[in-house]
N, C-alpha and C. Protein backbone atom coordinates (compact mmCIF):
# COMPACT_ATOMS: atom_id res chain seq x y z
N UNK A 1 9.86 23.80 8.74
CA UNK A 1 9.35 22.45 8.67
C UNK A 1 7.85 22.51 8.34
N UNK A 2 7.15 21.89 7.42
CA UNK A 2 5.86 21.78 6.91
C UNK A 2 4.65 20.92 8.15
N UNK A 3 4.29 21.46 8.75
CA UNK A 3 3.15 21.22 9.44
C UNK A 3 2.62 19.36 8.72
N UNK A 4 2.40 18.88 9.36
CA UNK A 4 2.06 17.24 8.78
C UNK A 4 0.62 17.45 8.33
N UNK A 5 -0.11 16.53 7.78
CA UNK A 5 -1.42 16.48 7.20
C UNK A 5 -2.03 15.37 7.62
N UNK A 6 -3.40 15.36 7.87
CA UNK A 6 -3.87 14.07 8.81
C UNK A 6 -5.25 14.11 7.49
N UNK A 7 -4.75 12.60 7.24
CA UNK A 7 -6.22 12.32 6.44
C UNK A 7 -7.27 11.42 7.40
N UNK A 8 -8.32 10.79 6.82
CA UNK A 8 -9.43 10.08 7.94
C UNK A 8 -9.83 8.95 6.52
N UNK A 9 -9.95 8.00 6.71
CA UNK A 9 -10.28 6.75 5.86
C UNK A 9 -10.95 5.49 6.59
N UNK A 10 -11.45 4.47 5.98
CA UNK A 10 -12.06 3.63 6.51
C UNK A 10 -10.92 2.33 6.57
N UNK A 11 -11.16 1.29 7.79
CA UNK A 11 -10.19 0.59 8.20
C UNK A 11 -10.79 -0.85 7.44
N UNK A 12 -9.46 -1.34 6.59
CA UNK A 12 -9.60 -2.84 6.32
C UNK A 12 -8.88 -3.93 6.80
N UNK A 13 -8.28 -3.35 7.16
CA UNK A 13 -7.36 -4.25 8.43
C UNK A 13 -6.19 -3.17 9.92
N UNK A 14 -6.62 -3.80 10.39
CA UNK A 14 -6.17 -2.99 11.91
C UNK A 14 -4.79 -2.90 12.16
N UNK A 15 -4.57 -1.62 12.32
CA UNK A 15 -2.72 -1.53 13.01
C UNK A 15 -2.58 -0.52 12.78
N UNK A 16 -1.13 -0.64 13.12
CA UNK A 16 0.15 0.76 13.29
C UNK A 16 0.73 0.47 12.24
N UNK A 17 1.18 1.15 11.54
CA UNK A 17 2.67 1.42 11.01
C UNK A 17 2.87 2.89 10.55
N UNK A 18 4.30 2.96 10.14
CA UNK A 18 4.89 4.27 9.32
C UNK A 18 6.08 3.79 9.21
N UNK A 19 6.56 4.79 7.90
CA UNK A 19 7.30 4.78 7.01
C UNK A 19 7.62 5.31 6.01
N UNK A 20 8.23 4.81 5.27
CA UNK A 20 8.46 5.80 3.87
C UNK A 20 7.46 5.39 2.92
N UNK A 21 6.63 6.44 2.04
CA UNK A 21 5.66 6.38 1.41
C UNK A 21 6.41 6.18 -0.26
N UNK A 22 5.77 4.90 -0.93
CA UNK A 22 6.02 4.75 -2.37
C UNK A 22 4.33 4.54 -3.00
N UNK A 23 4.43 5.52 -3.92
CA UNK A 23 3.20 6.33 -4.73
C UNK A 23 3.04 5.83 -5.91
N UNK A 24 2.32 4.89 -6.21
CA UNK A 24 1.19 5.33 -7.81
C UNK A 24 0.13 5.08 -7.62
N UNK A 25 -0.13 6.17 -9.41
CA UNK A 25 -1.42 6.56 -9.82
C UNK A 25 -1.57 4.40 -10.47
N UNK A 26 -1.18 3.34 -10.71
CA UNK A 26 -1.27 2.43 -11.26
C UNK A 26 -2.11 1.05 -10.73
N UNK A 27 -2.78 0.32 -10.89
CA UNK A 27 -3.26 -0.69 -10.22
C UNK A 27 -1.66 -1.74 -10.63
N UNK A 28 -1.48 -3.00 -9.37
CA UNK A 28 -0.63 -3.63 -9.50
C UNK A 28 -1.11 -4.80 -9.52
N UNK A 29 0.04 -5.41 -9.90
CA UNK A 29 -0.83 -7.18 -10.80
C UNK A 29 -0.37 -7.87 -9.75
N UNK A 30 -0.53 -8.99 -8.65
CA UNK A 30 0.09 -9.98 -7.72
C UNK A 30 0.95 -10.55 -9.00
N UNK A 31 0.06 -11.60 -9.42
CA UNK A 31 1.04 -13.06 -10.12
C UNK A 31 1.24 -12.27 -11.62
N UNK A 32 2.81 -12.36 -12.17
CA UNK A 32 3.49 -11.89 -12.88
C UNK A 32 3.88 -10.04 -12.51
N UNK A 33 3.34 -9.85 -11.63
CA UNK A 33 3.84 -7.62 -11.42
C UNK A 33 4.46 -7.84 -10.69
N UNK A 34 4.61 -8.78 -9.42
CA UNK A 34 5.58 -8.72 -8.57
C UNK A 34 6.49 -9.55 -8.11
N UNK A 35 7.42 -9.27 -7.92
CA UNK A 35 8.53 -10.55 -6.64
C UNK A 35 8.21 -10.69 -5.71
N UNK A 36 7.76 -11.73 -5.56
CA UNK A 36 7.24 -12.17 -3.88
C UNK A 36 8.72 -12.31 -2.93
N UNK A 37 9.69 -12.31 -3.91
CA UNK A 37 11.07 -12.95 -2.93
C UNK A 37 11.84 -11.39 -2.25
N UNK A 38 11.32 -10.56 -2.90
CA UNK A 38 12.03 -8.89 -2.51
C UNK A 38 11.47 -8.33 -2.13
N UNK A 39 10.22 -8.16 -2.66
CA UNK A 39 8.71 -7.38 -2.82
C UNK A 39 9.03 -6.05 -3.77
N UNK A 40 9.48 -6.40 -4.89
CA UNK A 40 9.58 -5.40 -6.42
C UNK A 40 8.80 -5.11 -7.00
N UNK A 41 8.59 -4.94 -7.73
CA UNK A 41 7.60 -4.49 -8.88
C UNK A 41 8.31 -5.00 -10.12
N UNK A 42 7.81 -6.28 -10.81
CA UNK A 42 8.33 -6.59 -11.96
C UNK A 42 7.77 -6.37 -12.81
N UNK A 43 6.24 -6.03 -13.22
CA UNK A 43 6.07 -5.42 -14.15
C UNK A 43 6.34 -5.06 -15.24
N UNK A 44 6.61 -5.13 -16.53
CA UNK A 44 7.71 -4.10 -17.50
C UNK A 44 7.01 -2.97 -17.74
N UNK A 45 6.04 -2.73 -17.60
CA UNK A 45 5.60 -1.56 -17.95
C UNK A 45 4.64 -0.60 -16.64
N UNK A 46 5.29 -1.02 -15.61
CA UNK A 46 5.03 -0.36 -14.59
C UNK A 46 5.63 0.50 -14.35
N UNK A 47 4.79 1.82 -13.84
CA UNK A 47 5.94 3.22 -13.44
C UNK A 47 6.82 3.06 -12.76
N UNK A 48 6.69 1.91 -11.78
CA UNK A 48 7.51 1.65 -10.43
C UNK A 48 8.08 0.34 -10.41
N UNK A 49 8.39 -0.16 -11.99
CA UNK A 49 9.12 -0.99 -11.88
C UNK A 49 10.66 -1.16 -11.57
N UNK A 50 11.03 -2.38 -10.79
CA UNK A 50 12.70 -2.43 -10.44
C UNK A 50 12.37 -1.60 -8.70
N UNK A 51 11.60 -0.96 -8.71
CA UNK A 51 11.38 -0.38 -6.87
C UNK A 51 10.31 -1.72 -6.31
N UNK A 52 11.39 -1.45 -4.57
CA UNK A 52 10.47 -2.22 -4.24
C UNK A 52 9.71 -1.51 -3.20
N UNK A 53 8.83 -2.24 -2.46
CA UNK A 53 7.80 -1.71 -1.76
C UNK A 53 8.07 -2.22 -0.14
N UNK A 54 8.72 -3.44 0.09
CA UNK A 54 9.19 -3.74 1.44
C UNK A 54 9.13 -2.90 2.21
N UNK A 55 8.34 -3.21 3.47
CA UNK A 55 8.72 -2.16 4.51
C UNK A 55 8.15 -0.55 4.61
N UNK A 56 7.49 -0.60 3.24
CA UNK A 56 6.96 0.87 2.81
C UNK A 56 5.93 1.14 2.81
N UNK A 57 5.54 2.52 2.98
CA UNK A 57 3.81 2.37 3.34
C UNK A 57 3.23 2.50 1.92
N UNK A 58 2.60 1.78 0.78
CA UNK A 58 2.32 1.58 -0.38
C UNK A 58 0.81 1.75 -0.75
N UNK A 59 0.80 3.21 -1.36
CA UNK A 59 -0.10 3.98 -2.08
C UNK A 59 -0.98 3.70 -3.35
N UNK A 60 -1.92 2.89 -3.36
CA UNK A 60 -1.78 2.47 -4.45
C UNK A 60 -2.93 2.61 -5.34
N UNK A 61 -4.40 2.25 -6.18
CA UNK A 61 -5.54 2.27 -6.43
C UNK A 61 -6.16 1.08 -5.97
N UNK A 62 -5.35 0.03 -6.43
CA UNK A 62 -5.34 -1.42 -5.97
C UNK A 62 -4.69 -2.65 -6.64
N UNK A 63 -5.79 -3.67 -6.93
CA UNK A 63 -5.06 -4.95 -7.63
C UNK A 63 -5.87 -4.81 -8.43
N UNK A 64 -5.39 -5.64 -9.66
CA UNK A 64 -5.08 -5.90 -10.92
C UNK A 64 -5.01 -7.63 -11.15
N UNK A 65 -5.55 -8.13 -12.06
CA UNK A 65 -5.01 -9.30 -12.56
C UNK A 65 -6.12 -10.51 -11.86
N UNK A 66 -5.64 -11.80 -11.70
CA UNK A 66 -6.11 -12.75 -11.14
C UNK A 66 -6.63 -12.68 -10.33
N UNK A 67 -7.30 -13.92 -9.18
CA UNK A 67 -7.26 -14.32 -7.74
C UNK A 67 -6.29 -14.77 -7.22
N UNK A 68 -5.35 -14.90 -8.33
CA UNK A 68 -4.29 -14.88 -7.33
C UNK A 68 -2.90 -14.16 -6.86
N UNK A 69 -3.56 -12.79 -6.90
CA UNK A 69 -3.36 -11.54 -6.39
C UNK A 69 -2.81 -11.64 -4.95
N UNK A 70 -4.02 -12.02 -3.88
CA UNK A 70 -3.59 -12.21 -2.72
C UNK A 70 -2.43 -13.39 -2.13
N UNK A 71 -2.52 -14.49 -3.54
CA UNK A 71 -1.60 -15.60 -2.85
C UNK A 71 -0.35 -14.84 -3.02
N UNK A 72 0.13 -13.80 -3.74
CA UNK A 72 1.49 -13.58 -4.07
C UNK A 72 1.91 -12.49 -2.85
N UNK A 73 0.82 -11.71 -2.63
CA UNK A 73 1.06 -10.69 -1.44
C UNK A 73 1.10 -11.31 -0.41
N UNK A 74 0.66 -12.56 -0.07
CA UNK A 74 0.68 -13.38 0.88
C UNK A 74 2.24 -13.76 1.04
N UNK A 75 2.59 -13.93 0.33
CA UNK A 75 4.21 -14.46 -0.03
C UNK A 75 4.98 -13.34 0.71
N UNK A 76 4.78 -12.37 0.15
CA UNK A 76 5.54 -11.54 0.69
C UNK A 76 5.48 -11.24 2.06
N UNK A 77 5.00 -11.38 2.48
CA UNK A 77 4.65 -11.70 4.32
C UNK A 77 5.62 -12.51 4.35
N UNK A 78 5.46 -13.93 4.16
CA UNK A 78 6.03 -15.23 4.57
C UNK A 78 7.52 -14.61 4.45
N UNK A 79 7.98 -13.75 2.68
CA UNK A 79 9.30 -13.73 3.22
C UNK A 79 10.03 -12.30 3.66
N UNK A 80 9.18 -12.15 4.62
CA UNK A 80 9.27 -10.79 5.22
C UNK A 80 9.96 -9.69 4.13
N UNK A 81 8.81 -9.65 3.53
CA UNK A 81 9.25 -8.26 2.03
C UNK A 81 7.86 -7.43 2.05
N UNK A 82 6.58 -7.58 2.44
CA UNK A 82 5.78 -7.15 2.95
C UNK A 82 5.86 -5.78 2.81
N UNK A 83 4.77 -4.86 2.31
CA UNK A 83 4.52 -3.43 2.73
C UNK A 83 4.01 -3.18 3.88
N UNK A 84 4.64 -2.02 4.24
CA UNK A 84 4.54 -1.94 5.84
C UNK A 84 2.85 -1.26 6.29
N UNK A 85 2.26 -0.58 5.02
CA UNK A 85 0.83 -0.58 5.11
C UNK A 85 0.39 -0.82 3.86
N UNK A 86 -0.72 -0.42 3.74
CA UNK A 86 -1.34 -0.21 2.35
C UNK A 86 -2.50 0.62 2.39
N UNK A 87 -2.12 1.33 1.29
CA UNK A 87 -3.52 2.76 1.05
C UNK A 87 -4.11 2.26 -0.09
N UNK A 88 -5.36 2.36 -0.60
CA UNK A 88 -5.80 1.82 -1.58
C UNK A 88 -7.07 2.62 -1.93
N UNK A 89 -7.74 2.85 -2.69
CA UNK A 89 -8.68 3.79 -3.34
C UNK A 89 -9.31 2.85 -4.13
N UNK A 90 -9.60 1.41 -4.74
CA UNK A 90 -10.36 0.83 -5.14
C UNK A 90 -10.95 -0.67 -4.53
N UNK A 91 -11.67 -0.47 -3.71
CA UNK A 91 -11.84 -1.23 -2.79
C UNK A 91 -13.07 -2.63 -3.63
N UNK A 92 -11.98 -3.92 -3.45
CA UNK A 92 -12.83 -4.89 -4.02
C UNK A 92 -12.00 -6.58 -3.02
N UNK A 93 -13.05 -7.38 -3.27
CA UNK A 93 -12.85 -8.37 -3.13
C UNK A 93 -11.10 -9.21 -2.83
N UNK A 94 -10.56 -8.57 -4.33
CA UNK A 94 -9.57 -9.14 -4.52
C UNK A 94 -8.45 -8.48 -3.71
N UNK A 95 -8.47 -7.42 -3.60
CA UNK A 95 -8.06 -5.94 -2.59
C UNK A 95 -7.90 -6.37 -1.12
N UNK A 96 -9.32 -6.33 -0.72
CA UNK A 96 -9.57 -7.36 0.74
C UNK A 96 -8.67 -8.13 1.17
N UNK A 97 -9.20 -9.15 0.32
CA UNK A 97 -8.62 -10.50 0.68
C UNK A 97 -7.10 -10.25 0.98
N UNK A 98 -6.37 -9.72 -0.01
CA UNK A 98 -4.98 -9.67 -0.37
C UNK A 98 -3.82 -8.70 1.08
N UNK A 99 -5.47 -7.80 1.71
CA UNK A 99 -4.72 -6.72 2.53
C UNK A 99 -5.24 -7.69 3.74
N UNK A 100 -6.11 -8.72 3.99
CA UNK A 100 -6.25 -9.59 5.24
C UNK A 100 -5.05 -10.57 5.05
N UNK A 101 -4.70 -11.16 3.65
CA UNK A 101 -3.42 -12.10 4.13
C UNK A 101 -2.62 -11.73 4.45
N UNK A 102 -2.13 -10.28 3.73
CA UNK A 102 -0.42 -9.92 3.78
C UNK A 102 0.11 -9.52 5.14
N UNK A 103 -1.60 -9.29 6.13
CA UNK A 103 -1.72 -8.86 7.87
C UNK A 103 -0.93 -7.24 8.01
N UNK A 104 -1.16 -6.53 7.18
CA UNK A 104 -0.40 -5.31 7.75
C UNK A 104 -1.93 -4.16 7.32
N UNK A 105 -1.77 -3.20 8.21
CA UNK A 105 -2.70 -2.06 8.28
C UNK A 105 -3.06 -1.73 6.56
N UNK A 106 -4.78 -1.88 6.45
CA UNK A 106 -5.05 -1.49 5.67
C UNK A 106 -6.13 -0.46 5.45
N UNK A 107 -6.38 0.61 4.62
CA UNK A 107 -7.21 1.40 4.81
C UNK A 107 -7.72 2.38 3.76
N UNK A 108 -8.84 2.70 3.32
CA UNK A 108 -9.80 3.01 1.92
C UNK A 108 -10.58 3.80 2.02
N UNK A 109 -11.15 4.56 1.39
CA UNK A 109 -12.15 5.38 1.30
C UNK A 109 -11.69 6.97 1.84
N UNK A 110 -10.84 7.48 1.47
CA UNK A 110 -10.11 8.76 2.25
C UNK A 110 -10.69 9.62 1.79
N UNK A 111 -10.93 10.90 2.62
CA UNK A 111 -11.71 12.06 2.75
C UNK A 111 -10.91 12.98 2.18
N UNK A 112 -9.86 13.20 1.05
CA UNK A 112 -9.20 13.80 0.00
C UNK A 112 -8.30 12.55 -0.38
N UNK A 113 -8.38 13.44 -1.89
CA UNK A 113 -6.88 12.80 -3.01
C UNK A 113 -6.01 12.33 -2.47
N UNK A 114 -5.44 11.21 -2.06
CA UNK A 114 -4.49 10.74 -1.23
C UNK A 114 -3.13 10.67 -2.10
N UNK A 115 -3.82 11.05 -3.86
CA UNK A 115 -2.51 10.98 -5.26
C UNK A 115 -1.71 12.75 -4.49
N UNK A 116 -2.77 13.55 -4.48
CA UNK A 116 -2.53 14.83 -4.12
C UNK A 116 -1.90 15.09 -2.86
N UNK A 117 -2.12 14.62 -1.71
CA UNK A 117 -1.63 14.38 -0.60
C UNK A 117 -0.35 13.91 -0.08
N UNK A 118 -0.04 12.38 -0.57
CA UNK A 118 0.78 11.91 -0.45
C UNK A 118 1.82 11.63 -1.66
N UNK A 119 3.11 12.28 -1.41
CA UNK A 119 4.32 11.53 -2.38
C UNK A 119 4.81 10.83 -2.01
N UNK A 120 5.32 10.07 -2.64
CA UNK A 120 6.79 9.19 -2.78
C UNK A 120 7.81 9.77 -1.82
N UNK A 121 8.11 9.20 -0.64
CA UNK A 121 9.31 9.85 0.29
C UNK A 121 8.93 10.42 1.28
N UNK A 122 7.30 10.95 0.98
CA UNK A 122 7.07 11.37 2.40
C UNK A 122 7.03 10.32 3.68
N UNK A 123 7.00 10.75 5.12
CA UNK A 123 6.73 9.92 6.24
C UNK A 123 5.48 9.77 6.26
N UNK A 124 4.67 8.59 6.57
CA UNK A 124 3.63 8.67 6.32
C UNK A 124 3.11 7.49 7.99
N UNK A 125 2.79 7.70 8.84
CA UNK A 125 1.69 6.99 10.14
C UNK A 125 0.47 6.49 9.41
N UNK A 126 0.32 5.59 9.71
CA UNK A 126 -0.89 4.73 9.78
C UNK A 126 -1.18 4.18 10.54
N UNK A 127 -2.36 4.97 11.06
CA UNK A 127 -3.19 4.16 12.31
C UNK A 127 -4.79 3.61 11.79
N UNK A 128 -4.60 2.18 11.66
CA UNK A 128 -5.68 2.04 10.77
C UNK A 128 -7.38 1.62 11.85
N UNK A 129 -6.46 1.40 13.33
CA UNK A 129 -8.04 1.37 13.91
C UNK A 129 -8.22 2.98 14.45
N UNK A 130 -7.49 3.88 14.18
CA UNK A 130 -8.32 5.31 14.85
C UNK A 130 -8.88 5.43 13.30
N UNK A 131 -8.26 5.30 12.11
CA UNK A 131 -8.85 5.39 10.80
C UNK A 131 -8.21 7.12 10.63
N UNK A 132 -6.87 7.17 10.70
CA UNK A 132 -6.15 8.19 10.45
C UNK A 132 -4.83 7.75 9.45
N UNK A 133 -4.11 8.92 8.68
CA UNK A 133 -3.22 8.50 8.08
C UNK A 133 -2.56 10.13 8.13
N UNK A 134 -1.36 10.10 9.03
CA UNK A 134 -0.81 11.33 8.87
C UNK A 134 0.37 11.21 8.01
N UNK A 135 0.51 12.19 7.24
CA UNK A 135 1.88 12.87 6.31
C UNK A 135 2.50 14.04 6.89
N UNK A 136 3.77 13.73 6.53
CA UNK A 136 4.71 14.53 7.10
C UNK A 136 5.60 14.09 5.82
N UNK A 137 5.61 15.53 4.78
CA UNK A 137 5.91 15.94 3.49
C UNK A 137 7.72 16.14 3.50
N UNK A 138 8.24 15.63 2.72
CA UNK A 138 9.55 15.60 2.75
C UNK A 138 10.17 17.02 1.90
């Protein structure tokens, strides 16, 4: 069994979670990239289109597109399709906002490659007020 990996990052919104980790290198668009009703990736030309992110701890660079980015991630809260965290590496405004509505653990600025670190499938803890993110590699 592979020893887990503990990264250290800065906290944008507070909590627990873990789960199964879904990975890209891609920024994602709120209004037109996603289903607010599943939490998919509609996209057509997204790597990770047709997957959804529900429930998953979601790796990402960040958002893409409008302001109204956060109203759509917001949605997905309301219809419980929500990512169960969010990792993010481009930390802005629209980013923020979007990881304070959707209310689930958010967290930025990580002390290695989190592309390198984390895949797709691994287990992944997020504790976003100790400002830890452990992997446990599948």
């Amino acid at each position: 069994m592979t020893s887990p990996l503990i990264l250290t990052g800065r906290k944008v919104v507070g909590g627990y979670a873990e789960g199964e980790a879904l990975v890209t290198t891609q920024t994602i668009s709120g209004w037109g990239g996603i289903n607010e009703r599943d939490g998919s990736i509609i996209e057509r030309r997204h790597e990770l289109v047709g997957q959804s992110f529900a429930g998953k701890i979601l790796i990402f660079p960040g958002a893409k597109g409008s302001s109204g980015w956060s109203a759509f991630f917001h949605m997905t809260r309301l219809n419980d399709v929500a990512p169960a965290a969010m990792l993010f590496t481009r930390m802005t405004t629209k980013i923020a906002l979007g990881a304070v509505v959707t209310r689930v653990p958010a967290m930025t600025a990580f002390d290695a490659d989190i592309y390198q670190t984390i895949k797709t499938g691994d287990h992944v803890v997020v504790d976003a007020d100790a400002g830890t993110v452990t992997v446990h590699p599948t």
